[in-house]
N, C-alpha and C. Protein backbone atom coordinates (compact mmCIF):
# COMPACT_ATOMS: atom_id res chain seq x y z
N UNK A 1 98.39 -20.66 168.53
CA UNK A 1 97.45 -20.20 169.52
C UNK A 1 98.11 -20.32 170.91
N UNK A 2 98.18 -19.58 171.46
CA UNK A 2 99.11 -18.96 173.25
C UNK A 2 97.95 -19.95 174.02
N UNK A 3 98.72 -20.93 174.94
CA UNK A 3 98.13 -21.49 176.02
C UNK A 3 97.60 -21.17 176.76
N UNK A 4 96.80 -21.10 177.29
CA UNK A 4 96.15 -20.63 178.74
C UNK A 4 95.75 -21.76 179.54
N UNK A 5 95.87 -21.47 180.81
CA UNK A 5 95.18 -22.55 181.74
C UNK A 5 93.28 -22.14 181.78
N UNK A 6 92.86 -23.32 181.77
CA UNK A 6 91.68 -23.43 182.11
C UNK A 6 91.37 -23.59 183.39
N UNK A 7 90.33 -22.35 183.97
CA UNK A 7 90.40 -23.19 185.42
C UNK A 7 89.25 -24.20 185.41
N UNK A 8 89.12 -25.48 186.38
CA UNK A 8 88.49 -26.41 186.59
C UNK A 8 88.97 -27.81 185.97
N UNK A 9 89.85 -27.63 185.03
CA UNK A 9 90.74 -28.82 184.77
C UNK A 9 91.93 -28.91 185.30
N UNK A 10 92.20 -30.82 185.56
CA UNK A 10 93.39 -30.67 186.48
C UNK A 10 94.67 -30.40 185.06
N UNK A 11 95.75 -31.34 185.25
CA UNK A 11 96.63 -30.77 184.44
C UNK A 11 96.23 -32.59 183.03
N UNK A 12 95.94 -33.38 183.53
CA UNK A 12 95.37 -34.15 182.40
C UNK A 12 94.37 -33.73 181.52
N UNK A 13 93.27 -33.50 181.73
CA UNK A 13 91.97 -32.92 181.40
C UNK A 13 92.20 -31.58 180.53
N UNK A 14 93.35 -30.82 180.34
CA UNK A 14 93.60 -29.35 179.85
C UNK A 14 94.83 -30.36 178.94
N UNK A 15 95.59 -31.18 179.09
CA UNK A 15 96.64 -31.80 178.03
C UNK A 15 95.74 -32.66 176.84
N UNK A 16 94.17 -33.09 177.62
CA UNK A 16 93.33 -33.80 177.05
C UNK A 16 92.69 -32.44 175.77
N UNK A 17 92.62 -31.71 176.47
CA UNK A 17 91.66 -30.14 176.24
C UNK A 17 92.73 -29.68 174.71
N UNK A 18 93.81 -29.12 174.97
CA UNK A 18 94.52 -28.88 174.10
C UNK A 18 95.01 -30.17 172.70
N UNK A 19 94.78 -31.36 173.10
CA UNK A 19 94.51 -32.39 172.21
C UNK A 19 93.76 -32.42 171.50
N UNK A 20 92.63 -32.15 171.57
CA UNK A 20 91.13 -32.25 170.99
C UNK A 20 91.69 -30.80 170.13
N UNK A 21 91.83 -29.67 170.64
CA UNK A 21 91.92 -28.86 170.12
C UNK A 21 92.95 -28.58 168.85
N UNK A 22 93.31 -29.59 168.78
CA UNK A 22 94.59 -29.40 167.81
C UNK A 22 94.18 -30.46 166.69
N UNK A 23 93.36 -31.31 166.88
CA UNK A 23 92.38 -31.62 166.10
C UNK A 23 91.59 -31.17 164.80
N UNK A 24 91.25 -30.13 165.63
CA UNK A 24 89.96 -29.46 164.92
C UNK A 24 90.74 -28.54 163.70
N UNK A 25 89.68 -28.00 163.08
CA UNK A 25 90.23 -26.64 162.21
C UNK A 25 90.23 -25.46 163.28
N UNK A 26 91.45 -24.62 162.95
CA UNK A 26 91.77 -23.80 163.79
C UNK A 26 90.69 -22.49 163.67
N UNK A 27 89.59 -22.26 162.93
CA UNK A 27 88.44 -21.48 163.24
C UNK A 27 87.54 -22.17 164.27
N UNK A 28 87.31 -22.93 164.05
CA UNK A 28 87.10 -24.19 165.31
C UNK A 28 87.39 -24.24 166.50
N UNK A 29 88.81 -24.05 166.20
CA UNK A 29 89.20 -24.25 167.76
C UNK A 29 89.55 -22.71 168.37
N UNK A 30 89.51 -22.01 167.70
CA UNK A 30 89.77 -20.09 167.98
C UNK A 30 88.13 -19.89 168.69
N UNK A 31 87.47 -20.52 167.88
CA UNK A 31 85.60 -20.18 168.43
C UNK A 31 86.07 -21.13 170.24
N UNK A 32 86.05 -22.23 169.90
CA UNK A 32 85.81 -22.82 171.45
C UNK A 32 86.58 -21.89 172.58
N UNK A 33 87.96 -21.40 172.12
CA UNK A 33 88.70 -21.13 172.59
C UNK A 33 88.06 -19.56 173.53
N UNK A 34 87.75 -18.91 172.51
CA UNK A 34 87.09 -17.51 172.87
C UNK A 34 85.52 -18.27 174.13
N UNK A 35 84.84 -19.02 173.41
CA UNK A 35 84.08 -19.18 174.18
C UNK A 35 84.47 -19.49 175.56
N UNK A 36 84.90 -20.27 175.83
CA UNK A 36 85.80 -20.80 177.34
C UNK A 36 86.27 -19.70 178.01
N UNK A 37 87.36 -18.86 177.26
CA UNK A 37 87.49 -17.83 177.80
C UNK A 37 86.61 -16.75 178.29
N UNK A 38 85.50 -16.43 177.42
CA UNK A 38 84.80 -15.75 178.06
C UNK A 38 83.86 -16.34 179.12
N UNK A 39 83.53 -17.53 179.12
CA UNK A 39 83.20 -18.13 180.58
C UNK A 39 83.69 -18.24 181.38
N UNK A 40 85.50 -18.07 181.72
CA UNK A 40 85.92 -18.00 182.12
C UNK A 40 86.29 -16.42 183.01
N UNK A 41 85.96 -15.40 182.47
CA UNK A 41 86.24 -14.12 182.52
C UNK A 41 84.53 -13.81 183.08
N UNK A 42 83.85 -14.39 182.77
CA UNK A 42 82.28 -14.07 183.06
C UNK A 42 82.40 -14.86 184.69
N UNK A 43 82.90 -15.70 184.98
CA UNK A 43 82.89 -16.29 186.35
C UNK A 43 83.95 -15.51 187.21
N UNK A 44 85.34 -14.72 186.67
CA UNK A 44 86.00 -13.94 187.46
C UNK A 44 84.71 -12.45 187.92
N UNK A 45 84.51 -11.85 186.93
CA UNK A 45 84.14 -10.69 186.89
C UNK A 45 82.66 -11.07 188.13
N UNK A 46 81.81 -12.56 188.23
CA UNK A 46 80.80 -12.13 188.55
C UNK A 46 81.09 -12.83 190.47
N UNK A 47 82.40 -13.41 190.20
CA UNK A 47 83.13 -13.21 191.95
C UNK A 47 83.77 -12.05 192.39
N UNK A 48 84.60 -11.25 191.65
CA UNK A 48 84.75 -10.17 191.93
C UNK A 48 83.93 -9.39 192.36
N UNK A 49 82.47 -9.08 191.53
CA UNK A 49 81.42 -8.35 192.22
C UNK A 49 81.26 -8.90 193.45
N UNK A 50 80.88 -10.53 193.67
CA UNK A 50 79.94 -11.51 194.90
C UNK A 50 81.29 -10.13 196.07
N UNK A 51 82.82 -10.31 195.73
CA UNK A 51 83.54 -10.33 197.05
C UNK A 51 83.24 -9.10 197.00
N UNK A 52 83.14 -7.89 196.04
CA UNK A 52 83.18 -6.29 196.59
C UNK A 52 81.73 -6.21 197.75
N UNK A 53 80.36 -7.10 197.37
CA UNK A 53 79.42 -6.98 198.16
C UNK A 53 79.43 -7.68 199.23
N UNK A 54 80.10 -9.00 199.41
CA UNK A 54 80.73 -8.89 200.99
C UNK A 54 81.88 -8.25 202.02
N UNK A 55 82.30 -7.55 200.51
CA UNK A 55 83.48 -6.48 201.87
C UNK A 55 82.27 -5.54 201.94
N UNK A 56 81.84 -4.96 201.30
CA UNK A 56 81.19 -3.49 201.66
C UNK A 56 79.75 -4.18 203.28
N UNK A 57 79.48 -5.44 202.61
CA UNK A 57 78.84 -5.53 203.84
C UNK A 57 80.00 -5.99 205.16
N UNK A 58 80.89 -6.18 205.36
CA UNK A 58 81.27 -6.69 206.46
C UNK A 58 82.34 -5.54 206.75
N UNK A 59 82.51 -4.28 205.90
CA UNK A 59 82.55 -3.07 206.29
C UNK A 59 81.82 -2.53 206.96
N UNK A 60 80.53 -2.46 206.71
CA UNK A 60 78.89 -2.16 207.89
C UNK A 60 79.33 -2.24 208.63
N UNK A 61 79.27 -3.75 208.80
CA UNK A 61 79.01 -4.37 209.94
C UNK A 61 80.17 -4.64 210.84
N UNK A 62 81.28 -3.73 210.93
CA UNK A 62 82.43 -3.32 211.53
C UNK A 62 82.53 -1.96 212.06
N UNK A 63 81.82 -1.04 210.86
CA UNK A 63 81.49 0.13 211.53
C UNK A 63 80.56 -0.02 212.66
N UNK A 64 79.40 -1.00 212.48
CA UNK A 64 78.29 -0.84 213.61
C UNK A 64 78.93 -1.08 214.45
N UNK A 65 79.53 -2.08 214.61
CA UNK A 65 80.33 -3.11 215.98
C UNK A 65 81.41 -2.05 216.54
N UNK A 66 81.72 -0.95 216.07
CA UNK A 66 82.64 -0.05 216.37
C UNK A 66 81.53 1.63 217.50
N UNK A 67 80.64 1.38 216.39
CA UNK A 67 79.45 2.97 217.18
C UNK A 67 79.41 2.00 218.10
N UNK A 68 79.05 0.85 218.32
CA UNK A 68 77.67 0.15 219.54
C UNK A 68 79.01 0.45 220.51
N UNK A 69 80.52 -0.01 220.32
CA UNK A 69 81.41 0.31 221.48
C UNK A 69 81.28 1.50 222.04
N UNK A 70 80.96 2.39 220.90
CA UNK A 70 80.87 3.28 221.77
C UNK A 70 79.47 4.27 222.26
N UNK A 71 78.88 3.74 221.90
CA UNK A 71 77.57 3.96 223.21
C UNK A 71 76.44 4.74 222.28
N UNK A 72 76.38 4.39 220.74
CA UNK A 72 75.81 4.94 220.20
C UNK A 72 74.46 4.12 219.90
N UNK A 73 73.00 5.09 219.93
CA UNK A 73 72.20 4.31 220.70
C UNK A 73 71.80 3.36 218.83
N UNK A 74 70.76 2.01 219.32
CA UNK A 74 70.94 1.52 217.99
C UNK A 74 70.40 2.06 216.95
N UNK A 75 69.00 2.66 216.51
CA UNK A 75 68.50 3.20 215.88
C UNK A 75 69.95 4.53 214.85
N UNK A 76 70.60 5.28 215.90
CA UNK A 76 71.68 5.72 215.02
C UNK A 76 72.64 4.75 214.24
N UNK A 77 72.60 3.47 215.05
CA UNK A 77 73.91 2.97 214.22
C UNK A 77 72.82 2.70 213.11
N UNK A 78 72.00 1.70 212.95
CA UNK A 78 71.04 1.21 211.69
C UNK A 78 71.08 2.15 210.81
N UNK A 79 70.87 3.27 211.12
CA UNK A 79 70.63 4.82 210.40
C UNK A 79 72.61 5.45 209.50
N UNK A 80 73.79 5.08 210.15
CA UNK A 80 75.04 4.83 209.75
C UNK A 80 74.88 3.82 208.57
N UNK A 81 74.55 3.11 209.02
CA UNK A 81 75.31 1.63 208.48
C UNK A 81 74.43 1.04 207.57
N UNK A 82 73.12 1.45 207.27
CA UNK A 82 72.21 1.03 206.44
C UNK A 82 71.71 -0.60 206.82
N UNK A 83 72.26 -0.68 208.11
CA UNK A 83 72.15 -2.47 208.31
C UNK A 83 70.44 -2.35 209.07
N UNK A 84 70.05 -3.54 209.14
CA UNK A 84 68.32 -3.83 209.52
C UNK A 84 68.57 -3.81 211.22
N UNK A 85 68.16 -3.34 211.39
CA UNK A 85 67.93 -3.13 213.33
C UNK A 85 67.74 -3.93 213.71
N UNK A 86 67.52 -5.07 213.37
CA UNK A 86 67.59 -6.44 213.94
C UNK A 86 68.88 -7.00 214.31
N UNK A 87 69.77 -6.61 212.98
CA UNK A 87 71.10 -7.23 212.82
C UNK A 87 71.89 -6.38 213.76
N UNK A 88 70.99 -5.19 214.30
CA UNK A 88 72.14 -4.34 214.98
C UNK A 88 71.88 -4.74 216.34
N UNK A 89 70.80 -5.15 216.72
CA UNK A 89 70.23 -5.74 218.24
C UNK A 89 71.45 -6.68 218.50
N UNK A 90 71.18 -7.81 217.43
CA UNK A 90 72.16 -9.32 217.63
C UNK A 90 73.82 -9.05 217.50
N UNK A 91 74.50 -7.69 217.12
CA UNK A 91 75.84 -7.16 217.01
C UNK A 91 75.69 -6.76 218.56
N UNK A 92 75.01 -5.74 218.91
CA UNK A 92 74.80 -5.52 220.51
C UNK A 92 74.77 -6.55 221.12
N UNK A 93 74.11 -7.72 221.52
CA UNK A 93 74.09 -8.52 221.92
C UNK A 93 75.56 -9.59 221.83
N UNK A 94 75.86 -9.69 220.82
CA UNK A 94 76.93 -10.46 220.53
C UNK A 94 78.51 -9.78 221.70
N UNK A 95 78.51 -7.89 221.34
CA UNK A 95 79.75 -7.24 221.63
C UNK A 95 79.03 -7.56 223.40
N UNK A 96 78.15 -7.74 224.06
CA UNK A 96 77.98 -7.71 225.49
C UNK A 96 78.31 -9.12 226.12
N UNK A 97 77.93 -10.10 225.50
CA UNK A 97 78.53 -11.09 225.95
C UNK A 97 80.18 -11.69 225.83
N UNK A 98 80.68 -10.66 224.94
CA UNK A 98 82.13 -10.57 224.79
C UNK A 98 83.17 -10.52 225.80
């Protein structure tokens, strides 16, 4: 069975990990093995999403900060950027005291 690192164990805890595992019957340890992994792959895949929805928001909110430079009134930027007119007041506010 091909090693893999586990993330969240240091390098004792995964020498401990692969111990136990060599233990067991190897249907045994193929099941844990898959399982881990896919918790492992279930926590990449569901940060990958978390980061695509903070770039796409802090994409917005770069475009707004870019119209408000240039003199676009707020209601259009909110209407761009899909951001809440509130958030576009406090971007205005923020680029004036700049």
């Amino acid at each position: 069975m091909p090693r893999q690192r586990h993330g969240g164990l240091n390098r004792e805890e995964e020498a401990e990990f692969y111990l136990e595992l060599a233990k067991m019957d190897r249907k045994e340890a193929e099941a844990i093995m898959q399982i881990t992994t896919s918790w492992h792959e279930k926590g990449r895949a569901e940060g990958l999403m978390e980061g695509i929805k903070e770039g796409i928001k802090e994409g917005r909110l770069e475009t707004a900060r870019a119209d408000l430079k240039k003199g676009l009134p707020e209601d259009v930027v909110a209407e761009i950027t899909g951001l809440d007119r509130e958030i576009i007041r406090k971007l205005k506010a923020e680029l004036n005291r700049a």
